[in-house]
C-alpha atoms as a PDB file:
ATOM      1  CA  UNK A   1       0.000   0.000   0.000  1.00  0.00           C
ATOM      2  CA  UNK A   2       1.446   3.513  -1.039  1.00  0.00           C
ATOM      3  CA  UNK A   3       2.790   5.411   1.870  1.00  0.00           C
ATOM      4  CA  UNK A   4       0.942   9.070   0.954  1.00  0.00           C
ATOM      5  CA  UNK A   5      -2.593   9.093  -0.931  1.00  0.00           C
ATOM      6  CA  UNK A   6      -2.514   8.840  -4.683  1.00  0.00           C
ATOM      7  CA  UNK A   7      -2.640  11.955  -6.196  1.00  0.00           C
ATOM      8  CA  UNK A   8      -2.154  11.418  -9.804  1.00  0.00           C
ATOM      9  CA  UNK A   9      -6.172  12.604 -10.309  1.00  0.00           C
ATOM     10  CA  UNK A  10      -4.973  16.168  -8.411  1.00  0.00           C
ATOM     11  CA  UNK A  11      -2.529  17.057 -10.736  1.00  0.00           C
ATOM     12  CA  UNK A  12      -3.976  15.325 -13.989  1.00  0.00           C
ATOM     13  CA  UNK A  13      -7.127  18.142 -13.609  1.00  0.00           C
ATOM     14  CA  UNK A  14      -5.362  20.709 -14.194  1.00  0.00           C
ATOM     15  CA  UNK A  15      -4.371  19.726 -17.642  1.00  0.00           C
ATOM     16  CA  UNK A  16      -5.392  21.517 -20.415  1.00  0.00           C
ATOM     17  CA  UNK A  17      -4.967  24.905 -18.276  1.00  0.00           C
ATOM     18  CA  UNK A  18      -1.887  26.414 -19.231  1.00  0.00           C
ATOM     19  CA  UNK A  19      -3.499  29.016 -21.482  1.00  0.00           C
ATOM     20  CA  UNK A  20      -6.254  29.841 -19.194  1.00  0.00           C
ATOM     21  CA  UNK A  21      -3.343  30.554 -16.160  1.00  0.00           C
ATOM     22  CA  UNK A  22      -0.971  32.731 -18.492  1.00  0.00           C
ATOM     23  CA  UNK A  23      -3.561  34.996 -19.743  1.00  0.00           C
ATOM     24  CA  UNK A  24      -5.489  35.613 -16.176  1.00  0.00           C
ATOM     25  CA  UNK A  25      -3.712  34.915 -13.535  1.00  0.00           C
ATOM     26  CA  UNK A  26      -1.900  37.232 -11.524  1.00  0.00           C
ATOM     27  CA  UNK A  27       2.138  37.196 -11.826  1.00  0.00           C
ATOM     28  CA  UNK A  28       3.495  37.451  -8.083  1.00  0.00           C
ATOM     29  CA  UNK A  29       4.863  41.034  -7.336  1.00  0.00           C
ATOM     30  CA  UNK A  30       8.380  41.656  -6.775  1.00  0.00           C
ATOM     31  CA  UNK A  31       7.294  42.434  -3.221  1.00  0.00           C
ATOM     32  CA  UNK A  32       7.294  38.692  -2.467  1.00  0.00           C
ATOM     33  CA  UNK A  33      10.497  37.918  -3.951  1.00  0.00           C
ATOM     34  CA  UNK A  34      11.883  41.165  -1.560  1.00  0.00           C
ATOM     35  CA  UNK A  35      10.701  39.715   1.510  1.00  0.00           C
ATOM     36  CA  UNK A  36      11.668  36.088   0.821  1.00  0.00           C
ATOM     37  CA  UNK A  37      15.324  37.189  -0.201  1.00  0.00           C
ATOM     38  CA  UNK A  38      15.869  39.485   3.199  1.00  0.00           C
ATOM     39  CA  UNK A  39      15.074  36.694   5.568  1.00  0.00           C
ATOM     40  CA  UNK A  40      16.870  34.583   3.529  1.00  0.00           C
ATOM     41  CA  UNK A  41      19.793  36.695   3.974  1.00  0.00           C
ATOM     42  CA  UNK A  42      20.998  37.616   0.696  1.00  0.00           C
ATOM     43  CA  UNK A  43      20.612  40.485  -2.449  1.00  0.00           C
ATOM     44  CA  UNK A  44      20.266  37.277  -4.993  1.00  0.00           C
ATOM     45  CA  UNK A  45      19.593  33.977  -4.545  1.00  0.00           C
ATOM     46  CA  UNK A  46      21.607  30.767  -5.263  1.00  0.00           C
ATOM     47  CA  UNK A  47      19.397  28.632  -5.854  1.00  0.00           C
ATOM     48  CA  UNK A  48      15.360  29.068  -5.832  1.00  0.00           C
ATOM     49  CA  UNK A  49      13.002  25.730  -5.955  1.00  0.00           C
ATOM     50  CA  UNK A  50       9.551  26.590  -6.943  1.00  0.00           C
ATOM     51  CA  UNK A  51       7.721  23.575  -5.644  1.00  0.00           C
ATOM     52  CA  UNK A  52       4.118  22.914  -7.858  1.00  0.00           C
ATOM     53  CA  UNK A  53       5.124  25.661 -10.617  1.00  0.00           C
ATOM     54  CA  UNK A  54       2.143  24.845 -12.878  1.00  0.00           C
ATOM     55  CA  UNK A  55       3.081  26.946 -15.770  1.00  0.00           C
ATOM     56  CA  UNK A  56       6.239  28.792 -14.636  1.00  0.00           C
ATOM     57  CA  UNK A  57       4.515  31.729 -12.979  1.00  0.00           C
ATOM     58  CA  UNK A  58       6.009  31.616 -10.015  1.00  0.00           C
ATOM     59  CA  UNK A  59       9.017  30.486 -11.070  1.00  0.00           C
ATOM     60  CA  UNK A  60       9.967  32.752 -13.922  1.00  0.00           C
ATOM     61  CA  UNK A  61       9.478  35.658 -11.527  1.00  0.00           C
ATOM     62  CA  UNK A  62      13.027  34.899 -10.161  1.00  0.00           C
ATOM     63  CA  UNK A  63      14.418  35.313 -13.307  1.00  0.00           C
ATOM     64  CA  UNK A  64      16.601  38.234 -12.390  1.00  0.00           C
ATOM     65  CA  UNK A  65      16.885  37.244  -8.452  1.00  0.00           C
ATOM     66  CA  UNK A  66      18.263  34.608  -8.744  1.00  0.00           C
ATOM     67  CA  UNK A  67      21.693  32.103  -9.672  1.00  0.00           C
ATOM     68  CA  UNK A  68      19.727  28.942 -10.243  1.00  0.00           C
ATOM     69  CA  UNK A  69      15.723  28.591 -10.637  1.00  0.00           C
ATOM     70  CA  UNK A  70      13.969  25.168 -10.939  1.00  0.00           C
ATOM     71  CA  UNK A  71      11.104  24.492 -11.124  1.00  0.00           C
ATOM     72  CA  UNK A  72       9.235  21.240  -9.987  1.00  0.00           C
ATOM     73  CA  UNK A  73       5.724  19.629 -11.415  1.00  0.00           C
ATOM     74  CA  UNK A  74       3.972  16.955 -11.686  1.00  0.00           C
ATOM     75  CA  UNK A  75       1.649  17.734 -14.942  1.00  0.00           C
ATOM     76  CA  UNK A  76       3.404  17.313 -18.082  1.00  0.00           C
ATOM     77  CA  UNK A  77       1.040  19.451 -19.450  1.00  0.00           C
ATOM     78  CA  UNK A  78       1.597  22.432 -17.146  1.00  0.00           C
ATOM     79  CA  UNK A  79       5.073  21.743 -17.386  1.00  0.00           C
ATOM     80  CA  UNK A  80       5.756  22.100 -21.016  1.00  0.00           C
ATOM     81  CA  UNK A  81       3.762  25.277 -20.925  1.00  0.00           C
ATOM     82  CA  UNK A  82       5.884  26.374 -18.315  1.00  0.00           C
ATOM     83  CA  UNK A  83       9.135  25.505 -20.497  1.00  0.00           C
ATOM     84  CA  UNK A  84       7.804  26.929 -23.454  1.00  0.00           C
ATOM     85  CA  UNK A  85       7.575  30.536 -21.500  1.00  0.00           C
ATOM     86  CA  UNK A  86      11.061  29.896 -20.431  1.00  0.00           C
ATOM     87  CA  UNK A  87      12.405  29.869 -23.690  1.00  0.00           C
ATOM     88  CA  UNK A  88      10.675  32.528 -24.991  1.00  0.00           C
ATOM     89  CA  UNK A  89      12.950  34.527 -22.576  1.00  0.00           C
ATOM     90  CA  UNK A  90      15.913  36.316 -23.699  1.00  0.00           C
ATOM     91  CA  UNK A  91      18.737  34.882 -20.926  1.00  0.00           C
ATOM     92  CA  UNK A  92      17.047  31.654 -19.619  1.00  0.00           C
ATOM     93  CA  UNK A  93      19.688  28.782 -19.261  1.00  0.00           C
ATOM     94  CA  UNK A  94      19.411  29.124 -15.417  1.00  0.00           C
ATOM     95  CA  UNK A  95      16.293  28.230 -14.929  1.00  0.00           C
ATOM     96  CA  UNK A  96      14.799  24.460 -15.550  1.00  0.00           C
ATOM     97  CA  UNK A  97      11.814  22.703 -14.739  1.00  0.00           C
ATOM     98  CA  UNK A  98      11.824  19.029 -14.288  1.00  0.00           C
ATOM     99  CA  UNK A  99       8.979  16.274 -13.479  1.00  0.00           C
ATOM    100  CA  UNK A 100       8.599  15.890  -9.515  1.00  0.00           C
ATOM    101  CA  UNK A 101       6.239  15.406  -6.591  1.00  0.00           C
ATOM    102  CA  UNK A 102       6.679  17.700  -3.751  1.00  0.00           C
ATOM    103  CA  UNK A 103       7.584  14.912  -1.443  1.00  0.00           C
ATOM    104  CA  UNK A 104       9.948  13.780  -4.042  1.00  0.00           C
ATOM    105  CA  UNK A 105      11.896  16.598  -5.569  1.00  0.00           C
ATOM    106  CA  UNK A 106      14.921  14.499  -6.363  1.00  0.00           C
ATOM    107  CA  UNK A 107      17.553  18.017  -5.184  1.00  0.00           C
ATOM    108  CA  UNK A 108      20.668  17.147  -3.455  1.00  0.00           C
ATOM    109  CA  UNK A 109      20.575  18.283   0.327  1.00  0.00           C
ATOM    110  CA  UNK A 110      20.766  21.921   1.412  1.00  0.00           C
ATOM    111  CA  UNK A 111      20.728  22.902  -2.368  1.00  0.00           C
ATOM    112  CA  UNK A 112      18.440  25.924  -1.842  1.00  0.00           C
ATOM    113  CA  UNK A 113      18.077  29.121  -0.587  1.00  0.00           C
ATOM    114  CA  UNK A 114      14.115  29.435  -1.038  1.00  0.00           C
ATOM    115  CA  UNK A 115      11.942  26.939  -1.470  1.00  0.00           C
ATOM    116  CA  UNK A 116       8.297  28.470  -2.424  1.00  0.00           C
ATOM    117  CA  UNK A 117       5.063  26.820  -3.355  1.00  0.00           C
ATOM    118  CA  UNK A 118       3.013  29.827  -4.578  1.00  0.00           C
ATOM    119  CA  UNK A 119      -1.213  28.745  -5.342  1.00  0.00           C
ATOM    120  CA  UNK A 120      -0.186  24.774  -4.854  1.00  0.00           C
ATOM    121  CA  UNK A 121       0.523  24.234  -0.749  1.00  0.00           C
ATOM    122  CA  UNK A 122      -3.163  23.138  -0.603  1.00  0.00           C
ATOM    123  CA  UNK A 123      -2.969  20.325  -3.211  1.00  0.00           C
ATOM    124  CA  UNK A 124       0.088  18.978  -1.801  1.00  0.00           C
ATOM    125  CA  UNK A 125       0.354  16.197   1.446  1.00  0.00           C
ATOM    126  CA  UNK A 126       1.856  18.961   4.430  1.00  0.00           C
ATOM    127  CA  UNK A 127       4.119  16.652   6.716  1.00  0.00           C
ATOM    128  CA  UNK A 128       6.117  14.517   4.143  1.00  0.00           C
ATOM    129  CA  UNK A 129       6.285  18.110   1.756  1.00  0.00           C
ATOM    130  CA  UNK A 130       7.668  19.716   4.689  1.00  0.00           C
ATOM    131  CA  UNK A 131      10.312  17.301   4.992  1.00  0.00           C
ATOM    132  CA  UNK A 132      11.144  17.360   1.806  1.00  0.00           C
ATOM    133  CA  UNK A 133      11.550  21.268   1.798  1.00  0.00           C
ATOM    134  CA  UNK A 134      13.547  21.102   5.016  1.00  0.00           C
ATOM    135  CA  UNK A 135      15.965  18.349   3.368  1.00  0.00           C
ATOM    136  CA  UNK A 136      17.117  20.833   0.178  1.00  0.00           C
ATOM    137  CA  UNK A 137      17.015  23.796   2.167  1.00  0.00           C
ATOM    138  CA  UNK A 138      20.296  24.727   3.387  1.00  0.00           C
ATOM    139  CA  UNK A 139      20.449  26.141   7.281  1.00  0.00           C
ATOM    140  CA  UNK A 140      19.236  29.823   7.426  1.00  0.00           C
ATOM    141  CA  UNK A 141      16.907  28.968   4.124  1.00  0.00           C
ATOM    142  CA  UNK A 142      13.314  29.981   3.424  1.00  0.00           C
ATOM    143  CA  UNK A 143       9.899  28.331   2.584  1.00  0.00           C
ATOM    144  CA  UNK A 144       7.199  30.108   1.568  1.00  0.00           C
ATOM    145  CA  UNK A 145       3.669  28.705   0.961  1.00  0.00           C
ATOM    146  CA  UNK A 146       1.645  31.659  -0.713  1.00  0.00           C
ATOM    147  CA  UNK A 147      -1.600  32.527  -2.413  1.00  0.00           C
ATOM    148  CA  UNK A 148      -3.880  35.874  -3.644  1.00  0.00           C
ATOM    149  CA  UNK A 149      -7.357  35.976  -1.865  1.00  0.00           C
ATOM    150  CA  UNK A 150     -10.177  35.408  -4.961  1.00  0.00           C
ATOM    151  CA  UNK A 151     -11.991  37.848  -5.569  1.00  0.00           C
ATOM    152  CA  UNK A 152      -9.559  40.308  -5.849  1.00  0.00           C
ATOM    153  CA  UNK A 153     -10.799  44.192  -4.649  1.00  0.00           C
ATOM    154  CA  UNK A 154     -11.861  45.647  -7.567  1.00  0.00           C
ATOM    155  CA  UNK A 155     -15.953  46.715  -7.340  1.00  0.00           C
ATOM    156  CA  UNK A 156     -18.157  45.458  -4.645  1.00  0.00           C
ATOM    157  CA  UNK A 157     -21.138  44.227  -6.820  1.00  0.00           C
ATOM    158  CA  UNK A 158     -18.254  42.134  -8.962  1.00  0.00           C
ATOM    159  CA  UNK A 159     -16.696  40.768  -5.628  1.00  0.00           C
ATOM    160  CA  UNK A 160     -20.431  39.597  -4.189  1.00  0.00           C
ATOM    161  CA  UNK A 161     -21.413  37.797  -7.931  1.00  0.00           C
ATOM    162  CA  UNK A 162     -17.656  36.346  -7.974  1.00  0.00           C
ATOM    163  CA  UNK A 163     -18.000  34.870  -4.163  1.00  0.00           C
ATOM    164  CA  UNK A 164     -21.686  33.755  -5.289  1.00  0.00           C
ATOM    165  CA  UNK A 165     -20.271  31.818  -8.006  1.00  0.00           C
ATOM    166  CA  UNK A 166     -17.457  30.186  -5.988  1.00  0.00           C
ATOM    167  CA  UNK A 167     -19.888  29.324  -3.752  1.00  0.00           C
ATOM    168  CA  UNK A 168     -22.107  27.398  -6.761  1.00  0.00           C
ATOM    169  CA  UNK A 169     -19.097  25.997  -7.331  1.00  0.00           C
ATOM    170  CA  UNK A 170     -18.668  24.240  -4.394  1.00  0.00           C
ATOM    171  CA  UNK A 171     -21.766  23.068  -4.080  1.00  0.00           C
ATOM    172  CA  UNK A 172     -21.066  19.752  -6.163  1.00  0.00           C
ATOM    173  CA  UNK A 173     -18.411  18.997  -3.817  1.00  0.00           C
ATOM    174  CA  UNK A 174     -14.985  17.882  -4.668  1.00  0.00           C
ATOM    175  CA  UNK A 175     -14.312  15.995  -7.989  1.00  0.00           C
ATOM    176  CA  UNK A 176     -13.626  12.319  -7.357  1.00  0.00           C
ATOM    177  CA  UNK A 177     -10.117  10.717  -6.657  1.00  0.00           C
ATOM    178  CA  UNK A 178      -8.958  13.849  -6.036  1.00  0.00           C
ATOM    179  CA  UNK A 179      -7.399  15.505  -2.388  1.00  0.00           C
ATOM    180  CA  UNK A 180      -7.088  18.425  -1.277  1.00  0.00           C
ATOM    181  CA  UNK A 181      -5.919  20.043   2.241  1.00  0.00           C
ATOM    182  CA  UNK A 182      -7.258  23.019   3.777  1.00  0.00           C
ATOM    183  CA  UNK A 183      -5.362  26.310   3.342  1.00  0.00           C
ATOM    184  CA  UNK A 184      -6.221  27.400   6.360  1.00  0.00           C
ATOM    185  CA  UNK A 185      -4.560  24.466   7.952  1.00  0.00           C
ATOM    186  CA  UNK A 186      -0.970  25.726   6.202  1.00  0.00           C
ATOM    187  CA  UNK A 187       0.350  27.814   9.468  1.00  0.00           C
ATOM    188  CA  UNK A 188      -0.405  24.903  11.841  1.00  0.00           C
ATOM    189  CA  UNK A 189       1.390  22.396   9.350  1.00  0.00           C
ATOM    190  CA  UNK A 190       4.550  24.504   9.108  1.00  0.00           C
ATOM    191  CA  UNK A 191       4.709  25.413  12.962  1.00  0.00           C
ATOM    192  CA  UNK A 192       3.559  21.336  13.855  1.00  0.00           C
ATOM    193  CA  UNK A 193       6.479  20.426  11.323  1.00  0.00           C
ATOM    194  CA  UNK A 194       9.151  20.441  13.386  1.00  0.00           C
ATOM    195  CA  UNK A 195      11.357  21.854  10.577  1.00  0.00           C
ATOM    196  CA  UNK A 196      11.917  25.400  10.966  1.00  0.00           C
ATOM    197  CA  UNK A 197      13.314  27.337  13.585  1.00  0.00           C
ATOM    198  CA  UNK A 198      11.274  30.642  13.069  1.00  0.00           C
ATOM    199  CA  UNK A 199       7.781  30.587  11.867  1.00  0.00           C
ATOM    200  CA  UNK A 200       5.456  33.681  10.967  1.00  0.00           C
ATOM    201  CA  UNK A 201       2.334  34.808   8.301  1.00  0.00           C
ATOM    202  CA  UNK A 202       1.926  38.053   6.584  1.00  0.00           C
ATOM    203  CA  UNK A 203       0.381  39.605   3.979  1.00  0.00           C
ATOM    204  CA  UNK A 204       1.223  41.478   1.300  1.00  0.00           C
ATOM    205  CA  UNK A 205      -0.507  43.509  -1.646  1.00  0.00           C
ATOM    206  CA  UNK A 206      -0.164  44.214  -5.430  1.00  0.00           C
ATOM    207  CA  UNK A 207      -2.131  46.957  -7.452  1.00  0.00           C
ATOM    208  CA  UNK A 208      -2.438  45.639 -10.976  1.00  0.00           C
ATOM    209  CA  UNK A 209      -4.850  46.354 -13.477  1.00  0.00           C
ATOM    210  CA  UNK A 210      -8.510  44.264 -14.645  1.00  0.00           C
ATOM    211  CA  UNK A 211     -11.764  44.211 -16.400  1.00  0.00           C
ATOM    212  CA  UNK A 212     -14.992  42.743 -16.288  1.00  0.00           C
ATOM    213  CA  UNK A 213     -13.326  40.224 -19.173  1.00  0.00           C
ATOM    214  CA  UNK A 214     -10.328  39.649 -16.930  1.00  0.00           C
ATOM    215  CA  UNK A 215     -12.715  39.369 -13.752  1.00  0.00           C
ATOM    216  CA  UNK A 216     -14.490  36.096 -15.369  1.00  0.00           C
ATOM    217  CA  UNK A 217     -11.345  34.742 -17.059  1.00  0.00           C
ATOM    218  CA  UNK A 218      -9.846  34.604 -13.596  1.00  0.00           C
ATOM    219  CA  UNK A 219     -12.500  32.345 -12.229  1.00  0.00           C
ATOM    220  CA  UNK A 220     -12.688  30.289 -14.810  1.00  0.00           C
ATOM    221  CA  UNK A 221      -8.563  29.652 -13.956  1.00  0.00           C
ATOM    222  CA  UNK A 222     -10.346  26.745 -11.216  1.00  0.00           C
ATOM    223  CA  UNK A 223      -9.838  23.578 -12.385  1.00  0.00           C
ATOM    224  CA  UNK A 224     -13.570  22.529 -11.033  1.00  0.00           C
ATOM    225  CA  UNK A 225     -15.311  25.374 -13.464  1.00  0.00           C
ATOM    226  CA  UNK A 226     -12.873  23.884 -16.578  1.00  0.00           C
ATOM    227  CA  UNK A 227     -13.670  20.372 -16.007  1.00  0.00           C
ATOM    228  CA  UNK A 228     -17.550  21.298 -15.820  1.00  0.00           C
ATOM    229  CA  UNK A 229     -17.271  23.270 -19.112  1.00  0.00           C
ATOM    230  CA  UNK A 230     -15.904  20.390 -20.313  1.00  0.00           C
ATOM    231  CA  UNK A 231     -18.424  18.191 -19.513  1.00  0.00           C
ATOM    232  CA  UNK A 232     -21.154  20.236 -21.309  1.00  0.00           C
ATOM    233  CA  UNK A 233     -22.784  22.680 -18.636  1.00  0.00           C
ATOM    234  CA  UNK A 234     -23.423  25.917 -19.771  1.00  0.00           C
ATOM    235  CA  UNK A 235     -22.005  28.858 -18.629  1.00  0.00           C
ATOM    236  CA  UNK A 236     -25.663  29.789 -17.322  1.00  0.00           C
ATOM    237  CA  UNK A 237     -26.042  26.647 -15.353  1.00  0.00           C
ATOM    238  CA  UNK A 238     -22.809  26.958 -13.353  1.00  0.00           C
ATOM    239  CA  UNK A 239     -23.448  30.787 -12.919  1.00  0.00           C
ATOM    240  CA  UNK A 240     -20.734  32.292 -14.551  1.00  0.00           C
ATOM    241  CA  UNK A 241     -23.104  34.320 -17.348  1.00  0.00           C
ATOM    242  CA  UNK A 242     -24.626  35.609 -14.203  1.00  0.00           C
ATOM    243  CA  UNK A 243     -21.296  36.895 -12.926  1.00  0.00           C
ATOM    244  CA  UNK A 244     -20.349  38.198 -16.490  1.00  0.00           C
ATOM    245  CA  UNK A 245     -23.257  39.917 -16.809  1.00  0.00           C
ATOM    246  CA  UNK A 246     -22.792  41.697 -13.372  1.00  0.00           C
ATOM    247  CA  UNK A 247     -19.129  42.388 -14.364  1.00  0.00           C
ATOM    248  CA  UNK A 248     -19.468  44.362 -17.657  1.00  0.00           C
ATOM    249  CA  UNK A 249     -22.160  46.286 -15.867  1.00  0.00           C
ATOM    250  CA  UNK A 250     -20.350  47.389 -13.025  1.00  0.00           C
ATOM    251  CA  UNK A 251     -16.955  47.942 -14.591  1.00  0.00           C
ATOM    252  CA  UNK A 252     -18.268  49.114 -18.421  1.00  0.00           C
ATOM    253  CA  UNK A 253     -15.754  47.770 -21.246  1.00  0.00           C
ATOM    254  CA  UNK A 254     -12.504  49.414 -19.993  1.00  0.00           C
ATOM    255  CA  UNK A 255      -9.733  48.305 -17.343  1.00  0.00           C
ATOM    256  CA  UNK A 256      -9.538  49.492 -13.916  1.00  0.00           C
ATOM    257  CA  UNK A 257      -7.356  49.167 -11.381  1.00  0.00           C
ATOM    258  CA  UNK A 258      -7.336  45.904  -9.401  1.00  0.00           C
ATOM    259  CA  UNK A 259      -6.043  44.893  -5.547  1.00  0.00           C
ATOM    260  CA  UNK A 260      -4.626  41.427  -5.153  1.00  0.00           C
ATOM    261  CA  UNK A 261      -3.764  40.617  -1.227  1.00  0.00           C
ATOM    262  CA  UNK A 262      -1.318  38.115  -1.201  1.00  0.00           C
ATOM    263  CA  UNK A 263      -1.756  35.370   2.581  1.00  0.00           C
ATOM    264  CA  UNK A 264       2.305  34.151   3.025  1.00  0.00           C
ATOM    265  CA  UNK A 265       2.971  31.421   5.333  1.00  0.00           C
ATOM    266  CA  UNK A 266       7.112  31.391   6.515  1.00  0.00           C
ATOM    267  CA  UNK A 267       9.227  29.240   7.725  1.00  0.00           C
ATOM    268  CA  UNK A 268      13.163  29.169   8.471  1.00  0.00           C
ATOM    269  CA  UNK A 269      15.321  26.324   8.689  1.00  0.00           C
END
């Protein structure tokens, strides 16, 4: 009997996405990368393993910051969307991204200097990830589990359909074979770890830019609303007409500007 639950259905969902994620999801602000690198000690990093990079997001971010970047992923899919961004970049021969489950990352020990799973924490088993980030961080290293808050602020009548329409969402429950932990579980895993010395949460903020367009493309980014498309259900049925409708109204047919809050959870080795 496998050790850790079977999570080949988790990660095989969110094929088929890669698109959908480049073009409306938000790119993590710099702001991150500037906290992560001062309690990590250092101006630019030797090594950065971005744990669950889904279509190099997350991990391309580091671009400039730092030495080394790899990026680790289960879904073939995701990942060579994620390799065809990094190539489209001018200097990219640091920065690699290789098949790998977060309790298997297959780094040598005390390889990293940050060790960040950005939108992913929640799909991933805590205790055996958290070894496995402790094992390639090197002493004085930091993990980072962060995520934006959905809806973003942006228009209060936008934010109430969006939250109604997660909510609809939910309703059928989870999709079948796969897991999922709960994010607000992620402090209590990292502090009941054992791994890291120091421990904290914070949150941070990025002012980016949106439109009613933008607003529904981002909610479409779950892989529960793209596997019911897929089925067949209408947008009407699921509710997200109802939240397009409610978006073009409130926000007309040009961009505005758009608040993402940012939850990070910390730890260092």
């Amino acid at each position: 009997m496998s050790k850790h639950p079977d999570q080949s259905p988790t990660y095989e969902r969110f094929t088929g996405m890669v698109e959908t994620y480049d073009r409306y999801r938000p790119r993590p602000p710099q702001v991150v990368l500037d906290v992560l690198l001062q309690l990590a000690q250092t101006s630019r990093a030797r090594m950065v393993v971005d744990i669950g990079c889904g279509s190099g997001l997350s991990a391309l971010i580091w671009a400039e910051r730092a030495e080394t970047i790899v990026g680790i992923e289960p879904n073939t899919d995701l990942l060579r969307g994620a390799e065809t961004a990094r190539s489209a970049l001018p200097m990219s021969d640091h920065i690699r991204f290789q098949t790998g489950l977060a309790t298997d990352t297959q780094l040598p020990d005390g390889c990293a200097d940050i060790v960040t799973c950005s939108q992913s924490f929640h799909w991933m088993d805590p205790q055996p990830t958290l070894t496995e980030v402790a094992r390639i961080l090197r002493l004085g290293g930091v993990f980072a589990a962060y995520g934006y808050l959905l809806p973003p602020t942006i228009n209060w009548e936008v934010e109430k359909s969006f939250m109604a329409f997660e909510s609809k969402i939910k309703e059928g429950g989870r999709l079948p074979g796969t897991v999922k932990w709960s994010k607000k579980g992620h402090m209590e895993s990292i502090n009941n770890s054992g791994m890291f010395r120091f421990t904290k949460e914070l949150w941070l903020h990025d002012i980016g830019e949106s439109s009613a367009d933008k607003m529904v493309g981002l909610a479409t980014t779950s892989s529960r609303v793209s596997t019911l498309l897929q089925q067949g259900l209408s947008e009407e049925a699921i509710g997200l007409k109802e939240l397009r409708d409610t978006a073009r109204r409130a926000l007309g047919d040009g961009p505005c500007p758009c608040y993402f809050s940012y939850h990070v959870r910390i730890g260092i080795k």
